[in-house]
Protein backbone atom coordinates (compact mmCIF):
# COMPACT_ATOMS: atom_id res chain seq x y z
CA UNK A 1 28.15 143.13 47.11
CA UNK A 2 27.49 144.78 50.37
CA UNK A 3 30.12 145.24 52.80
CA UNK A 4 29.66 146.04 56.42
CA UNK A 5 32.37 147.51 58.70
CA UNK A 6 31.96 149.59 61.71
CA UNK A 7 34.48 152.53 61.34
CA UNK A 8 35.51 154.62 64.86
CA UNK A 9 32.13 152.50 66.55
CA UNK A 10 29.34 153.63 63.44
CA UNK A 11 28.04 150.79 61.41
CA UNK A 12 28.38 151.51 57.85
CA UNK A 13 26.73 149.34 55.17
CA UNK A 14 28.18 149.68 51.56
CA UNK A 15 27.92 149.10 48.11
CA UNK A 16 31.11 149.07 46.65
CA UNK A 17 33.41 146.70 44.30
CA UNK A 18 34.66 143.90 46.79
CA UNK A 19 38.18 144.56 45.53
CA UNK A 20 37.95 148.26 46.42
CA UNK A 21 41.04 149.04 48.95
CA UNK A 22 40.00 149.80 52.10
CA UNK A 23 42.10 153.17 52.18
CA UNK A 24 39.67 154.60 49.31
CA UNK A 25 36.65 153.39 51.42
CA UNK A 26 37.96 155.30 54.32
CA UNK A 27 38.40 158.49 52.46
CA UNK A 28 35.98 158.63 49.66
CA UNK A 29 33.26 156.80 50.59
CA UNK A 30 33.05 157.54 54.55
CA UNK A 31 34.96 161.15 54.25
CA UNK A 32 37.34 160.76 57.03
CA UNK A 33 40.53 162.05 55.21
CA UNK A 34 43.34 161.47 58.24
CA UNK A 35 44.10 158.48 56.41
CA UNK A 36 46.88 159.21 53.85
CA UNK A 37 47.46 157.62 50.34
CA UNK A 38 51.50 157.41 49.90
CA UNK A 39 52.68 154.86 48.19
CA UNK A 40 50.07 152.22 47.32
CA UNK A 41 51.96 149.11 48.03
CA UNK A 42 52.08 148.71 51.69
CA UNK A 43 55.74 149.74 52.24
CA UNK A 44 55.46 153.51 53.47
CA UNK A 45 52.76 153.04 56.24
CA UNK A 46 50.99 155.94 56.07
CA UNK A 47 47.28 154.37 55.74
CA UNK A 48 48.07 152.68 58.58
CA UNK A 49 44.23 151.51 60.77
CA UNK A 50 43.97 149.50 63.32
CA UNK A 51 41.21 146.66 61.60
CA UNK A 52 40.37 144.38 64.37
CA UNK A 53 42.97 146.20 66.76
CA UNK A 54 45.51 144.89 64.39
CA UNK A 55 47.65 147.74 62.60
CA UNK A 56 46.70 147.52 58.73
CA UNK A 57 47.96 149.05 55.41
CA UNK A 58 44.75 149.89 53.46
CA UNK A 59 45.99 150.85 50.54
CA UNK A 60 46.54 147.24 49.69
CA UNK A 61 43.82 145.64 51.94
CA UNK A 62 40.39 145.03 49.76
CA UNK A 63 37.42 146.02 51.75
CA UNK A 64 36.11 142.17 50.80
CA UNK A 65 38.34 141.13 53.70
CA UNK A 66 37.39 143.26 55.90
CA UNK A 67 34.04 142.51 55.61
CA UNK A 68 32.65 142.78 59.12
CA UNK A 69 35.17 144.11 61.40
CA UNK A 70 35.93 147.06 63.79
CA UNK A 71 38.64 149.23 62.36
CA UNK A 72 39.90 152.58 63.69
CA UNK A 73 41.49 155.67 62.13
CA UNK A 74 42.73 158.24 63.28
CA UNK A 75 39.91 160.33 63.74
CA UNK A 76 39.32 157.96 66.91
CA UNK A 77 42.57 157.27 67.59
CA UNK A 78 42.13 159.46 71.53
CA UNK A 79 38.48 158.24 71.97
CA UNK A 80 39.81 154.79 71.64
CA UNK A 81 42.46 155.14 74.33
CA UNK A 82 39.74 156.89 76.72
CA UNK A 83 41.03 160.40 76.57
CA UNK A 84 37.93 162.62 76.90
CA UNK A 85 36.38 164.65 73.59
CA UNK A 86 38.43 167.19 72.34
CA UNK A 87 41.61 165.38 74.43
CA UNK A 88 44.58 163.72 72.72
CA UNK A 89 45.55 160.41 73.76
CA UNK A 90 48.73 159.90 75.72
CA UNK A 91 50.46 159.16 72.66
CA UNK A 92 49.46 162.61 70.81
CA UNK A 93 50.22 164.37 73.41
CA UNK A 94 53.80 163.14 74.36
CA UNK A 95 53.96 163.38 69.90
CA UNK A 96 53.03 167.19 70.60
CA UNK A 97 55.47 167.32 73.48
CA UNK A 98 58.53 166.12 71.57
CA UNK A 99 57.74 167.43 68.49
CA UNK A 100 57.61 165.13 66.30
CA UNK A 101 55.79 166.34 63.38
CA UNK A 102 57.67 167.89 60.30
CA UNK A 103 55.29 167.39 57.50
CA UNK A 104 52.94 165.66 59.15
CA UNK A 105 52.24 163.71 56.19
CA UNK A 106 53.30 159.62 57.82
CA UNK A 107 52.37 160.58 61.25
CA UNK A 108 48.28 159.35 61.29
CA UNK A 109 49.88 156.12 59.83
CA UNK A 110 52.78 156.00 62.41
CA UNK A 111 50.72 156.88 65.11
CA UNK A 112 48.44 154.32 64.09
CA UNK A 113 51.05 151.73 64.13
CA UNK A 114 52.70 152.83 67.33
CA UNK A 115 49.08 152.61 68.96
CA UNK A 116 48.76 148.68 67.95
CA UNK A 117 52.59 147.97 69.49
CA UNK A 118 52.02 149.66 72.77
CA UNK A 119 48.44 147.99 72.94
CA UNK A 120 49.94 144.57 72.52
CA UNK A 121 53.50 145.39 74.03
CA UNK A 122 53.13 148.80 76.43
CA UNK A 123 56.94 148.56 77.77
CA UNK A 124 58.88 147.70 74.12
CA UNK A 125 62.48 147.57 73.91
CA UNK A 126 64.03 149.45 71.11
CA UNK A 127 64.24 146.25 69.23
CA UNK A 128 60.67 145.68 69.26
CA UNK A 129 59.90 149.04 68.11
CA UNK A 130 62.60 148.76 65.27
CA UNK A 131 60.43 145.62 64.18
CA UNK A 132 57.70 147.03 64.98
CA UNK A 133 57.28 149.95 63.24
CA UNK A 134 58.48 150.42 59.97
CA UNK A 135 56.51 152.99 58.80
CA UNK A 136 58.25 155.79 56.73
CA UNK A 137 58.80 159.08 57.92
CA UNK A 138 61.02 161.34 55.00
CA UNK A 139 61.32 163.48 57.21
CA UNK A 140 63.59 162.07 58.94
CA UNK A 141 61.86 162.41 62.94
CA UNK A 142 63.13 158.57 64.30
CA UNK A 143 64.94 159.86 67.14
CA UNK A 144 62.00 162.30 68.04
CA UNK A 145 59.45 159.12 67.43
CA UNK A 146 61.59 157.05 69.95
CA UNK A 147 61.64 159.57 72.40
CA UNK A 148 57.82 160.07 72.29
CA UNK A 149 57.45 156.28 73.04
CA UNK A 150 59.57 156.63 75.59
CA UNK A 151 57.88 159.34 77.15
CA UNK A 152 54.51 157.47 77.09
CA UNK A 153 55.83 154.00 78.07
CA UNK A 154 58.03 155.73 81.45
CA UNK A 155 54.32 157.20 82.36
């Protein structure tokens, strides 16, 4: 069955099982590897996409049902908020700024979530981030996270 998404604004056509998860069609069959495998049953976060500007855990999302829509990684994620090639978005940068990053492993995913809540909600209160956002990070960078939101959301 052919599936069509456009991925980061490119049309891609496919033939791949129906039932495939969108995660492996990301990375395997379109390349673009900033999406991260980590626990395969939607609890971590970190294959985290925006699919219709909605954030979305792939690993458990079969590409069937996204048949047809706009989805986002990473790779995108500045071009998407208008920052100019070779820029980071607001978001990146303030992540930069308050170092956020340990690992680095969750933080495509939990940028990719944090993205979706400050599209729909740009001044959240800490609840609404809490509910938000519940995206894994073992290494432990919550406070850090916070304080990047924060920095973006006083801009």
């Amino acid at each position: 069955m052919p599936i069509s998404l456009t991925v980061n604004g490119k049309r891609h056509e496919l033939d791949v099982e129906p039932e495939m998860p969108l995660l492996w069609v990301i990375r395997d069959e379109l390349g673009l590897t900033g999406t991260k495998f980590g626990c395969g049953i939607a609890a971590c976060g970190a294959c985290t996409v925006h699919v219709d500007g909605v954030a979305t855990r792939t690993c458990v999302t079969p590409v069937e049902v996204v048949d047809g829509a706009e989805i986002t990684t990473i790779e995108a994620l500045a071009a998407s908020s208008g920052a100019g090639e070779g820029e980071l978005s607001a978001l990146q940068a303030a992540w930069v700024a308050k170092q956020v990053p340990q690992c680095g492993y969750c933080q495509s995913g939990m940028l990719m979530a944090v993205s979706a809540l400050l599209a729909e909600n740009p001044q959240p209160t800490d609840e609404d981030i809490d509910a938000a956002i519940t995206n894994v990070c073992r290494c432990g960078t919550y406070p850090r996270i916070r304080a990047a939101i924060r920095e973006v959301t006083s801009a």
